[in-house]
C-alpha atoms as a PDB file:
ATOM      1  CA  UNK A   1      -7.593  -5.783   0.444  1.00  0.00           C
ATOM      2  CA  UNK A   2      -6.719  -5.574   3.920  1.00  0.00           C
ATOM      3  CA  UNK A   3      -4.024  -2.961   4.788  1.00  0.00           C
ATOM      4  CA  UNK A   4      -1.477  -5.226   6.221  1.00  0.00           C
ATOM      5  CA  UNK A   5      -1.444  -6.522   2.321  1.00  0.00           C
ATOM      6  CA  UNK A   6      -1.642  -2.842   1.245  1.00  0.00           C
ATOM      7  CA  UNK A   7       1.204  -2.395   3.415  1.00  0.00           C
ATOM      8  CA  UNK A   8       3.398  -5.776   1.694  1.00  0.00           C
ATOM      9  CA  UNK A   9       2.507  -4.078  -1.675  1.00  0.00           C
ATOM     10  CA  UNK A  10       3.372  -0.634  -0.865  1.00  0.00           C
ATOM     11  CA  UNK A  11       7.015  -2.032   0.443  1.00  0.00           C
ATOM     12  CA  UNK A  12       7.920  -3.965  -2.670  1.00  0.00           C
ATOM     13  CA  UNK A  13       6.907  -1.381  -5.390  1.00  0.00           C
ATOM     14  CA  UNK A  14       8.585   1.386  -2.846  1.00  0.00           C
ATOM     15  CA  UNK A  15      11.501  -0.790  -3.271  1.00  0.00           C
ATOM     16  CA  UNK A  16      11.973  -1.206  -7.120  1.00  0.00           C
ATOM     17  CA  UNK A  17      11.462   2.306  -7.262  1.00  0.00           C
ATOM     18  CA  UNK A  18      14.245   2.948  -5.136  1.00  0.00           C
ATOM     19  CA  UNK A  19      16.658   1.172  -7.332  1.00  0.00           C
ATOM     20  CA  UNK A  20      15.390   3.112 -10.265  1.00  0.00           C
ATOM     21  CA  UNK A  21      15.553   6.292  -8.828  1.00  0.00           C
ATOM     22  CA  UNK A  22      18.662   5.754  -8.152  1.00  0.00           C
ATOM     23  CA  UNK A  23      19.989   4.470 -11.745  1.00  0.00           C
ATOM     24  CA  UNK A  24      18.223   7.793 -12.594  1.00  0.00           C
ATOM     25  CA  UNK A  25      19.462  10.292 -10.423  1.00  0.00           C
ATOM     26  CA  UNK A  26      23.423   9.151 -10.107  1.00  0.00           C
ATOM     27  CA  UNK A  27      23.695  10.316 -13.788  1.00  0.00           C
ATOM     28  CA  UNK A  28      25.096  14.507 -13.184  1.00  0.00           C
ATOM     29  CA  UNK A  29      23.599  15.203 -16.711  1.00  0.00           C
ATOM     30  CA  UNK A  30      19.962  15.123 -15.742  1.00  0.00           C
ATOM     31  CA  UNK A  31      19.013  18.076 -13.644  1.00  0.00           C
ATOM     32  CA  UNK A  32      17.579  17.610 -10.316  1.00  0.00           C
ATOM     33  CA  UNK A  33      14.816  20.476 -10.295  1.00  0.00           C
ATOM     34  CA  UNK A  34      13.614  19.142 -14.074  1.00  0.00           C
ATOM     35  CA  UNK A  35      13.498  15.365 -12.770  1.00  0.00           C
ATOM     36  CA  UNK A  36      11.320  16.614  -9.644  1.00  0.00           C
ATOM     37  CA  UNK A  37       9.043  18.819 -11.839  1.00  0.00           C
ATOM     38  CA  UNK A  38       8.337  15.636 -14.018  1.00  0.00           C
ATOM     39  CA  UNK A  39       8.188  12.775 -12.005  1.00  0.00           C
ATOM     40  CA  UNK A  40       5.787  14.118  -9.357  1.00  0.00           C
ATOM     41  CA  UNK A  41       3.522  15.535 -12.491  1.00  0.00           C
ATOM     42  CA  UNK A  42       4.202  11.968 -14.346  1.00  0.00           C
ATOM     43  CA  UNK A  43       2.966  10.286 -11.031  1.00  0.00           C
ATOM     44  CA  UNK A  44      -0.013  12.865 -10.282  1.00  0.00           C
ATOM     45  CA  UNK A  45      -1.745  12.101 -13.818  1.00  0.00           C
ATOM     46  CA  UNK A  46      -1.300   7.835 -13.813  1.00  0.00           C
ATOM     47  CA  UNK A  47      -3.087   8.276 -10.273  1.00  0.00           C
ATOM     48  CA  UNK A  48      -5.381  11.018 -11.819  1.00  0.00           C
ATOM     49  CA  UNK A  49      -6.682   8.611 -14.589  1.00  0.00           C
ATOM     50  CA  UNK A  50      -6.900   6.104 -12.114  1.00  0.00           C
ATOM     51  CA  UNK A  51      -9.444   8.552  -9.820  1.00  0.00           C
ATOM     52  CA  UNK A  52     -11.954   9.481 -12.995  1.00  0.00           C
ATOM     53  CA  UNK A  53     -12.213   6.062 -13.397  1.00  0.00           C
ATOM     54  CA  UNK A  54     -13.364   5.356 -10.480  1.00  0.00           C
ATOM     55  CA  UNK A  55     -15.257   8.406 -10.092  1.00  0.00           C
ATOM     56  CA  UNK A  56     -12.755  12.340  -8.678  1.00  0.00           C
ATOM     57  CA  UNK A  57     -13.801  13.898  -5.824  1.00  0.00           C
ATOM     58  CA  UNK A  58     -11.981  16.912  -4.622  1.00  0.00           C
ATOM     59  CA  UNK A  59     -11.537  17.004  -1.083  1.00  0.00           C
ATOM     60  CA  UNK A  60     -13.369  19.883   1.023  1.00  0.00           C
ATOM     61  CA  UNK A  61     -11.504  22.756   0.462  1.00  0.00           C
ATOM     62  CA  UNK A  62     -13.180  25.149   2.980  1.00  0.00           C
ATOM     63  CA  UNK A  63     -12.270  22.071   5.753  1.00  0.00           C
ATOM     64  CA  UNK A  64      -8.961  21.029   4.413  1.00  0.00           C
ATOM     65  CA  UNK A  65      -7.347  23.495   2.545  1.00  0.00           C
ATOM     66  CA  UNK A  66      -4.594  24.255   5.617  1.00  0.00           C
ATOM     67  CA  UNK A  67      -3.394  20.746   6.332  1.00  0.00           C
ATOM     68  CA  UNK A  68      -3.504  20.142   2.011  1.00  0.00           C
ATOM     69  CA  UNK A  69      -1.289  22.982   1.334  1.00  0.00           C
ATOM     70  CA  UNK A  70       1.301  22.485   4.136  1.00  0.00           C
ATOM     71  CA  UNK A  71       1.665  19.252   2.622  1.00  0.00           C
ATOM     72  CA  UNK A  72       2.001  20.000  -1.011  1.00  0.00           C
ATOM     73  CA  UNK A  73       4.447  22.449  -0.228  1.00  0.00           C
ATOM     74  CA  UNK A  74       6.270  19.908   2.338  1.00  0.00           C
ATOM     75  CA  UNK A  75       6.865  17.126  -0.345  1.00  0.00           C
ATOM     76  CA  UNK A  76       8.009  19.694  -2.843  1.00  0.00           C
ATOM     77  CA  UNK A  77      10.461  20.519  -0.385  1.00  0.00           C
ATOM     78  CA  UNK A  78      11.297  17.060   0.602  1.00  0.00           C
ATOM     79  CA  UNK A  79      11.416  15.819  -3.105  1.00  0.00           C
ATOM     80  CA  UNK A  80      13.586  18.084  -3.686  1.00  0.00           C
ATOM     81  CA  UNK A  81      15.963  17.196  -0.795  1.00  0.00           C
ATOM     82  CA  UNK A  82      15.555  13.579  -1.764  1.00  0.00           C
ATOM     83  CA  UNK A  83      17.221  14.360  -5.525  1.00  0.00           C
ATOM     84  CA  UNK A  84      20.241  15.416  -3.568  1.00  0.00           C
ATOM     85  CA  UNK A  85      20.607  13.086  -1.220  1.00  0.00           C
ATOM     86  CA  UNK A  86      20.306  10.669  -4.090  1.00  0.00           C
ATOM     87  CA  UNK A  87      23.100  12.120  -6.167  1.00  0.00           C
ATOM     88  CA  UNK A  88      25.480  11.510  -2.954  1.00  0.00           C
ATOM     89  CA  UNK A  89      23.713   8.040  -1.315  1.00  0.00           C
ATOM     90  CA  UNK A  90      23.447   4.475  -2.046  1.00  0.00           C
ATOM     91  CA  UNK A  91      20.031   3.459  -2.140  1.00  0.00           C
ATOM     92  CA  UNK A  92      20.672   1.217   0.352  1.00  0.00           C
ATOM     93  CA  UNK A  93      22.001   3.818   2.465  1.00  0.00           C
ATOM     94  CA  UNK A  94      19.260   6.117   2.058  1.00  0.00           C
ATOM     95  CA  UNK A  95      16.724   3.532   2.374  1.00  0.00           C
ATOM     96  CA  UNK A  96      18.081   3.171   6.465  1.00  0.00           C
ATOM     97  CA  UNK A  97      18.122   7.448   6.628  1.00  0.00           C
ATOM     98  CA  UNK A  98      14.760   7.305   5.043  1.00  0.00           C
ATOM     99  CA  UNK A  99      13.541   5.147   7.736  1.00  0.00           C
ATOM    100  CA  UNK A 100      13.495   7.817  10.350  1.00  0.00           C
ATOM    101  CA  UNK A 101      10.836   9.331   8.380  1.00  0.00           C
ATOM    102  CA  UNK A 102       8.638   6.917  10.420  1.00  0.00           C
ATOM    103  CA  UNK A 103       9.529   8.375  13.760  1.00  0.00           C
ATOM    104  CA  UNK A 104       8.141  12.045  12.737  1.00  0.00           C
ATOM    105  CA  UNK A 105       5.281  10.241  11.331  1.00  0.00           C
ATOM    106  CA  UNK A 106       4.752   8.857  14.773  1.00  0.00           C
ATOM    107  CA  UNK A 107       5.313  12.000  16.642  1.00  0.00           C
ATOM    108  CA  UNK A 108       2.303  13.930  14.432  1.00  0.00           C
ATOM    109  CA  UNK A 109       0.211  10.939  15.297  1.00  0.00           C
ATOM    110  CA  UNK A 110      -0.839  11.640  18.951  1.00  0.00           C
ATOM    111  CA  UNK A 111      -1.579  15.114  18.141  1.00  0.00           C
ATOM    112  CA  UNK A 112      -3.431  14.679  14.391  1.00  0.00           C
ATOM    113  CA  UNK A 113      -5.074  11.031  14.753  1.00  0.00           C
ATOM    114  CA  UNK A 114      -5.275  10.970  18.700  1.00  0.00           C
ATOM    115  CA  UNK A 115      -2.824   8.043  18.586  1.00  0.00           C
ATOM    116  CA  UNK A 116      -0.609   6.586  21.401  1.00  0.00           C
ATOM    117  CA  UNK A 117       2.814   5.750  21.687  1.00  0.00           C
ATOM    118  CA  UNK A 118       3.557   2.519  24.040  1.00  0.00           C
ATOM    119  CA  UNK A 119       6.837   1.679  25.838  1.00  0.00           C
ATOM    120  CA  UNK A 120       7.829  -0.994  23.064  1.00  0.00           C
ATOM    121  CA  UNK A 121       7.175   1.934  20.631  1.00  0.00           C
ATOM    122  CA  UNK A 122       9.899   4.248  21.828  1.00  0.00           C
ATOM    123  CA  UNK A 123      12.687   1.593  22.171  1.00  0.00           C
ATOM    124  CA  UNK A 124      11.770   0.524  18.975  1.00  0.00           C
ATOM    125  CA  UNK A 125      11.760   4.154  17.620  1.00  0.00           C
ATOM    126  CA  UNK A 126      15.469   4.742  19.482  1.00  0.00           C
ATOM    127  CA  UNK A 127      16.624   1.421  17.525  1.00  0.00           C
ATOM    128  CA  UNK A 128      15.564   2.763  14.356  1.00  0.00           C
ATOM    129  CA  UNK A 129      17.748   6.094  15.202  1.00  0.00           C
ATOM    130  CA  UNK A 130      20.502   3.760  16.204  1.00  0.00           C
ATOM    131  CA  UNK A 131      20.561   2.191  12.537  1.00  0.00           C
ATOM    132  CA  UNK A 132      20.737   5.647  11.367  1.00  0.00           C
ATOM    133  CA  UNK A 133      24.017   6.143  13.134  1.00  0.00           C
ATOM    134  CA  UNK A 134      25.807   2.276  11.901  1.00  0.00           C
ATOM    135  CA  UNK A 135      25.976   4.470   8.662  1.00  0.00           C
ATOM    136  CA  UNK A 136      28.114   7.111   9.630  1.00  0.00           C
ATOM    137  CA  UNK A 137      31.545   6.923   9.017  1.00  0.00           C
ATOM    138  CA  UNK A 138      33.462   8.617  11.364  1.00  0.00           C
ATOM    139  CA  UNK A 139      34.486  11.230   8.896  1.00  0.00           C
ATOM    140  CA  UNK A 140      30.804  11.849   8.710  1.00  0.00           C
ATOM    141  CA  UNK A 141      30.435  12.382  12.024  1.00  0.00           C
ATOM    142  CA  UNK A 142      33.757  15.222  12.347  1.00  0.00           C
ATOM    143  CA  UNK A 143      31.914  16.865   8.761  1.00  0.00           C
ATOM    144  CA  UNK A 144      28.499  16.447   8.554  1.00  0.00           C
ATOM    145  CA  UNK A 145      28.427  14.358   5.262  1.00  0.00           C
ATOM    146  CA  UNK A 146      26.184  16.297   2.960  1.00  0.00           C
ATOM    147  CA  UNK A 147      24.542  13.286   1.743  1.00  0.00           C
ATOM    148  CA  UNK A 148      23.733  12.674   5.103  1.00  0.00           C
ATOM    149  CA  UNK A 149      22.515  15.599   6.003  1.00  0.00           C
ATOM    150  CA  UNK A 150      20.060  15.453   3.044  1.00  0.00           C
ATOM    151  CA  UNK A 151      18.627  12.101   3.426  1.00  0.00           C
ATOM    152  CA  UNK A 152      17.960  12.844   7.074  1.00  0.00           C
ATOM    153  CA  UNK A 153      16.107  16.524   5.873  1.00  0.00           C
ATOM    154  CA  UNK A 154      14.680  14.189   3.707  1.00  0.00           C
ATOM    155  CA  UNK A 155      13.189  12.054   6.078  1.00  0.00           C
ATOM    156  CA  UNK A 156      11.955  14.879   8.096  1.00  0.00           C
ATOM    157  CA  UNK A 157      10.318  16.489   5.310  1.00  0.00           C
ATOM    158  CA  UNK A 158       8.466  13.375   4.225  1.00  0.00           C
ATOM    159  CA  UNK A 159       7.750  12.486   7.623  1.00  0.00           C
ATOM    160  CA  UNK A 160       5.902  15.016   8.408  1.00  0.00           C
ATOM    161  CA  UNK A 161       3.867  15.344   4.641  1.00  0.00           C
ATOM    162  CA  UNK A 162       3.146  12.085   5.534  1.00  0.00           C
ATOM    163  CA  UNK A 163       1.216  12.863   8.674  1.00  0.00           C
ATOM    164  CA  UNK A 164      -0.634  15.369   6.575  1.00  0.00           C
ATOM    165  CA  UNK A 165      -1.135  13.454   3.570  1.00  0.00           C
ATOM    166  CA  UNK A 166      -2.575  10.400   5.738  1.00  0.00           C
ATOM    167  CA  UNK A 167      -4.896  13.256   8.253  1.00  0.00           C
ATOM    168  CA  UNK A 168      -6.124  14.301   4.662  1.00  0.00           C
ATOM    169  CA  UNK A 169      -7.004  11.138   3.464  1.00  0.00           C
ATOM    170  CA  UNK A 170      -8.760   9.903   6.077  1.00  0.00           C
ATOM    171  CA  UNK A 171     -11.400  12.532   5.065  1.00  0.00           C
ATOM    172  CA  UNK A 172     -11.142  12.827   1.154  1.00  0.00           C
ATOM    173  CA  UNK A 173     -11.393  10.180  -1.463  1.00  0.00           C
ATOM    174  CA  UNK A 174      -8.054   8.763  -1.459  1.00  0.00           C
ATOM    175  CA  UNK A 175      -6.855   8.167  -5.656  1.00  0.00           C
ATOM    176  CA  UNK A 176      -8.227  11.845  -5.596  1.00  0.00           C
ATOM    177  CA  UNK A 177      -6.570  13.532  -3.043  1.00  0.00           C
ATOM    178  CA  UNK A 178      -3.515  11.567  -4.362  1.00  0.00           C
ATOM    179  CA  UNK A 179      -3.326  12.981  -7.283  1.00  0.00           C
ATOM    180  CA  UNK A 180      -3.531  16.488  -6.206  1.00  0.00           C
ATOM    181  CA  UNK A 181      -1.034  15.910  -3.780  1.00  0.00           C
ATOM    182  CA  UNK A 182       1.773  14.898  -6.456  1.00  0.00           C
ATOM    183  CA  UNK A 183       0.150  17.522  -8.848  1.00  0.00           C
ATOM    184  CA  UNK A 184       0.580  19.920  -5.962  1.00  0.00           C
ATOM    185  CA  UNK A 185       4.173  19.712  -5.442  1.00  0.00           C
ATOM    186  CA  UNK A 186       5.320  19.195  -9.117  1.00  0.00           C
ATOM    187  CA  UNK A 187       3.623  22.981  -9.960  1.00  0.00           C
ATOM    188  CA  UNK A 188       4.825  24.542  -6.510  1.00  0.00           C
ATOM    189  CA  UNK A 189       8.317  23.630  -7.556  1.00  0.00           C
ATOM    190  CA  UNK A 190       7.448  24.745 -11.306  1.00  0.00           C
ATOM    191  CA  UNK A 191       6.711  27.789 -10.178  1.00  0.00           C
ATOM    192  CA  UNK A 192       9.832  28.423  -7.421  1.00  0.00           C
ATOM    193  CA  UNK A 193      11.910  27.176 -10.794  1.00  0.00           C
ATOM    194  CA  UNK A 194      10.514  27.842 -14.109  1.00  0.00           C
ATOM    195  CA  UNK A 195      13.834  27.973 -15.497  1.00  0.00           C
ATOM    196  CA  UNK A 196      14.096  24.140 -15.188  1.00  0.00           C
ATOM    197  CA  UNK A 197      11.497  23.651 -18.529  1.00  0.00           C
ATOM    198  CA  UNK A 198      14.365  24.041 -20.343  1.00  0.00           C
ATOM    199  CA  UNK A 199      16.459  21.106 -18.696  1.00  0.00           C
ATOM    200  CA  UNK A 200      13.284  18.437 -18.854  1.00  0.00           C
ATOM    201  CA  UNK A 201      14.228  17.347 -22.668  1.00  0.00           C
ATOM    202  CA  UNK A 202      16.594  14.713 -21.086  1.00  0.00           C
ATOM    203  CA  UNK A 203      13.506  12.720 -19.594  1.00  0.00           C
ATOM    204  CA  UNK A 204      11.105  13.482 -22.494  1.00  0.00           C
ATOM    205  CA  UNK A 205      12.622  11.063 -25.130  1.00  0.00           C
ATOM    206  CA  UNK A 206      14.551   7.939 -25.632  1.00  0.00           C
ATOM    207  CA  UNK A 207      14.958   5.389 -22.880  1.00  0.00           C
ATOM    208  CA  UNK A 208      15.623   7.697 -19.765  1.00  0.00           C
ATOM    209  CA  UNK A 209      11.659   8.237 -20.348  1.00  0.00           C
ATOM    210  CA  UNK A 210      11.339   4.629 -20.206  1.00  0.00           C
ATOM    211  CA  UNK A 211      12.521   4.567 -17.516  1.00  0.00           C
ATOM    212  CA  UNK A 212      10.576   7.631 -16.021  1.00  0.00           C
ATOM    213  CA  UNK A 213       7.258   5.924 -16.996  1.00  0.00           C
ATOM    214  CA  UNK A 214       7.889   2.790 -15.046  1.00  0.00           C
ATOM    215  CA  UNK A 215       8.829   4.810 -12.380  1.00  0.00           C
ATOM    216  CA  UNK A 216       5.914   6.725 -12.355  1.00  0.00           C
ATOM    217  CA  UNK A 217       3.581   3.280 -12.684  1.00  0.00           C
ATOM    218  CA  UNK A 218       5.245   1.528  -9.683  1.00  0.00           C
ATOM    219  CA  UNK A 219       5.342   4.681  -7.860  1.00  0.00           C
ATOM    220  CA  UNK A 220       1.940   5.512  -8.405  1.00  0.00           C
ATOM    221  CA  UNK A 221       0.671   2.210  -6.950  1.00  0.00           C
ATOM    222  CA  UNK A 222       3.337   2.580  -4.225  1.00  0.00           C
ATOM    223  CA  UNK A 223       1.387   5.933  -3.379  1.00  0.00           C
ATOM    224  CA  UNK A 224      -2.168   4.165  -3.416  1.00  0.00           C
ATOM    225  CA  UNK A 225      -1.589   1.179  -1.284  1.00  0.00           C
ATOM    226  CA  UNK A 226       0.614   3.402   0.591  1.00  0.00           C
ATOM    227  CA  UNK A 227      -2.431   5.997   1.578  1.00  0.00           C
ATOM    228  CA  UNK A 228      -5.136   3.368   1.645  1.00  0.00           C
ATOM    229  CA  UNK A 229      -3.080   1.609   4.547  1.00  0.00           C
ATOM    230  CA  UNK A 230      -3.093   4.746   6.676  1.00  0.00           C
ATOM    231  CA  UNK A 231      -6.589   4.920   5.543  1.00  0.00           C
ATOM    232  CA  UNK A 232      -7.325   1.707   7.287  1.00  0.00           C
ATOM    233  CA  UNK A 233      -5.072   0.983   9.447  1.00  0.00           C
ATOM    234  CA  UNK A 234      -3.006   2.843  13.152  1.00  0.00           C
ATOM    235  CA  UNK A 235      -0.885   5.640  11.271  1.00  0.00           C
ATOM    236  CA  UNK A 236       2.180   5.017  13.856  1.00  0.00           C
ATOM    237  CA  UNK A 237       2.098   1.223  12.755  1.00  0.00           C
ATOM    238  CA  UNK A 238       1.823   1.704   9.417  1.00  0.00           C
ATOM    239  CA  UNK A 239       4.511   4.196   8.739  1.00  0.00           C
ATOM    240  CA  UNK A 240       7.139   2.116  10.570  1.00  0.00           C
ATOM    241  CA  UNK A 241       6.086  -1.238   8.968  1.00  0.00           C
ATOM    242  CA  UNK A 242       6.814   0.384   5.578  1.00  0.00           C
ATOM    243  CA  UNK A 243      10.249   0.826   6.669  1.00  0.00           C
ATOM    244  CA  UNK A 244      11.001  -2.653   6.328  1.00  0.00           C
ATOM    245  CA  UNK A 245      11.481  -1.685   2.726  1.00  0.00           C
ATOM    246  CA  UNK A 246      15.366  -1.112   3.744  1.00  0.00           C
ATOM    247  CA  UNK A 247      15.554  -4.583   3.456  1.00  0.00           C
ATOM    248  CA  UNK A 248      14.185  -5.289   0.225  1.00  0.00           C
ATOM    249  CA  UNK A 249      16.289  -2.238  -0.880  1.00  0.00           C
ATOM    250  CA  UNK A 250      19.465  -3.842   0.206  1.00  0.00           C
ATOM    251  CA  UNK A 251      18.670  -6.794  -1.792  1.00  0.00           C
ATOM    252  CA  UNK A 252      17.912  -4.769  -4.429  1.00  0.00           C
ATOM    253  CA  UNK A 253      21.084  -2.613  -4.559  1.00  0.00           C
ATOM    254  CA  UNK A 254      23.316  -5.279  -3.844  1.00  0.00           C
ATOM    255  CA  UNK A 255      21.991  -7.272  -6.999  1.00  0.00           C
ATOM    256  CA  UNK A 256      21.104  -4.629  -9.033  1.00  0.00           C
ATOM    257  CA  UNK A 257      23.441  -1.650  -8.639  1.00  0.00           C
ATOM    258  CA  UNK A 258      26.339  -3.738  -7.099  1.00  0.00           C
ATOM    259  CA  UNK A 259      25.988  -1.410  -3.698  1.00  0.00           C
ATOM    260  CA  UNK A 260      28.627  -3.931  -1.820  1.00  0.00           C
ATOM    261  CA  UNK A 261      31.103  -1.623   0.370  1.00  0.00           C
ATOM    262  CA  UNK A 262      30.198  -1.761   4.266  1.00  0.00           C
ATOM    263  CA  UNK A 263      27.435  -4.698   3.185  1.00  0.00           C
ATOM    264  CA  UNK A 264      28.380  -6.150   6.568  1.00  0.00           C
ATOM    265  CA  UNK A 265      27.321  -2.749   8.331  1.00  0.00           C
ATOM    266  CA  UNK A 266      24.371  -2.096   6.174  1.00  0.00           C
ATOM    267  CA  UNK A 267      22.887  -5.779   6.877  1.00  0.00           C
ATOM    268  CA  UNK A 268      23.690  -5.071  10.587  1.00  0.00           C
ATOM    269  CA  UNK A 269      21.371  -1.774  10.116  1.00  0.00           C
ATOM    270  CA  UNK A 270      19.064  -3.302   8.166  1.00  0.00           C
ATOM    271  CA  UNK A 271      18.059  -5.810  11.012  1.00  0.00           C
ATOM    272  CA  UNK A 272      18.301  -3.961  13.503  1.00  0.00           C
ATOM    273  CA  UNK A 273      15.525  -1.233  11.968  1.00  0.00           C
ATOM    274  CA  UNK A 274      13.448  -4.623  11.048  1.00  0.00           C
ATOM    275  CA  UNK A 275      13.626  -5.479  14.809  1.00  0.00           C
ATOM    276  CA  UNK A 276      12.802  -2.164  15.695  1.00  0.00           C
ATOM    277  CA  UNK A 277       9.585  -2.552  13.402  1.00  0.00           C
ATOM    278  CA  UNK A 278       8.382  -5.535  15.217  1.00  0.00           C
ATOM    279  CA  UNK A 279       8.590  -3.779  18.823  1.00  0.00           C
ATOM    280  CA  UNK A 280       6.033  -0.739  17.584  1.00  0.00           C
ATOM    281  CA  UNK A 281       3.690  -2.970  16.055  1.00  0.00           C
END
């Protein structure tokens, strides 16, 4: 499969997962740190079958082991970050924060992969920034929103665990290498929080874990297409081009989850980040 069709596959399961992270996560009776712990362990194993299938190799450790544990820890963080900004954000909102995740993605690239940034790359990047800001109400811009504030550190986060994950996989087998890295972060945060064992019950019966195992199945083939793209293809292009998943998001939440207030100025954001996407590829 080529990675441009990685790429189309990646978007749309990124997409549904969106939408049920977000049914998840706006319930205040599941706990943030327990969800974390679970669905980055739930996701690890589903992609951890699917590497002794095909055969596990763990990725050299005396080469690697740097670069592998700055990004464990950096999702764990950013994972973490995301629950909250999920708690306060419309999907489709933090779909359009989420997108600058591509832009720190980009900026690793020159220095990690030896990749270079064009003209047409930088508007597009300053368009994507500018979608960012059709989201903030002016309130949010005299307070800070907190919600905003953690879907941007989330984007940051990710962005750079990205670059990582991708300069990683490039040299490790890649169902392997994803495994450990959701494996990674669910025990790093296990370990920060042990406390949160006793707040997983929630997810471990009836149909909230359901819902957590088709979250972890779409998400886990969301994470493979997602790393065999940057496998194959230019890391810059491929971490902007899955930001067209704000789009399919949209649609999503505006079906789904009924996310209608400011639709006008989250289609208006959504198209112009989709026009930023064509100018960097």
């Amino acid at each position: 499969m080529s990675w441009q069709l990685l790429i189309a596959l990646n978007v749309l399961t990124f997409s549904v997962s969106m939408v049920l992270r977000r049914v998840l996560l706006r319930h205040e009776t599941t706990d943030s740190v327990a969800y974390v712990i679970i669905f980055q362990g739930m996701v690890g194993v589903l992609t951890g079958i699917y590497a002794l299938l095909h055969g596990f190799h763990m990725p050299d450790l005396g080469r690697y082991w740097l670069p592998m544990l700055v990004t464990v820890l950096l999702y764990a963080a950013g994972h973490l970050a995301s629950t909250a900004a999920f708690r306060r954000l419309e999907a489709s909102v933090f779909s359009v924060l989420f997108a600058t995740s591509a832009v720190w993605t980009m900026a690793a690239g020159p220095i990690l992969f030896s990749d270079r940034l064009s003209l047409l790359q930088i508007v597009g990047t300053v368009l994507v920034l500018a979608s960012v800001l059709l989201l903030v109400d002016r309130r949010g811009l005299r307070t800070l929103d907190r919600g905003l504030l953690f879907g941007l550190l989330t984007s940051a986060l990710f962005g750079l665990a990205t670059a990582g994950w991708a300069y990683v996989g490039r040299h490790a087998d890649v169902p392997s290498w994803t495994a450990l890295s959701f494996i990674g972060p669910s025990l790093a945060v296990l370990l920060l929080r042990p406390r949160a064992v006793l707040r997983m019950r929630p997810f471990l019966s009836g149909h909230l874990l359901a819902k957590m195992l088709a979250l972890g199945a779409i998400f886990s083939v969301s994470s493979l297409a997602s790393l065999f793209a940057y496998r194959d293809g230019n890391v810059g292009a491929v971490a902007v081009l899955q930001q067209t998943s704000i789009i399919v998001t949209t649609i999503l939440g505006v079906i789904f989850l009924h996310e209608r207030t400011h639709l006008c100025r989250k289609a208006l954001a959504a198209a112009i980040c989709f026009a930023a996407v064509l100018l960097i590829v």
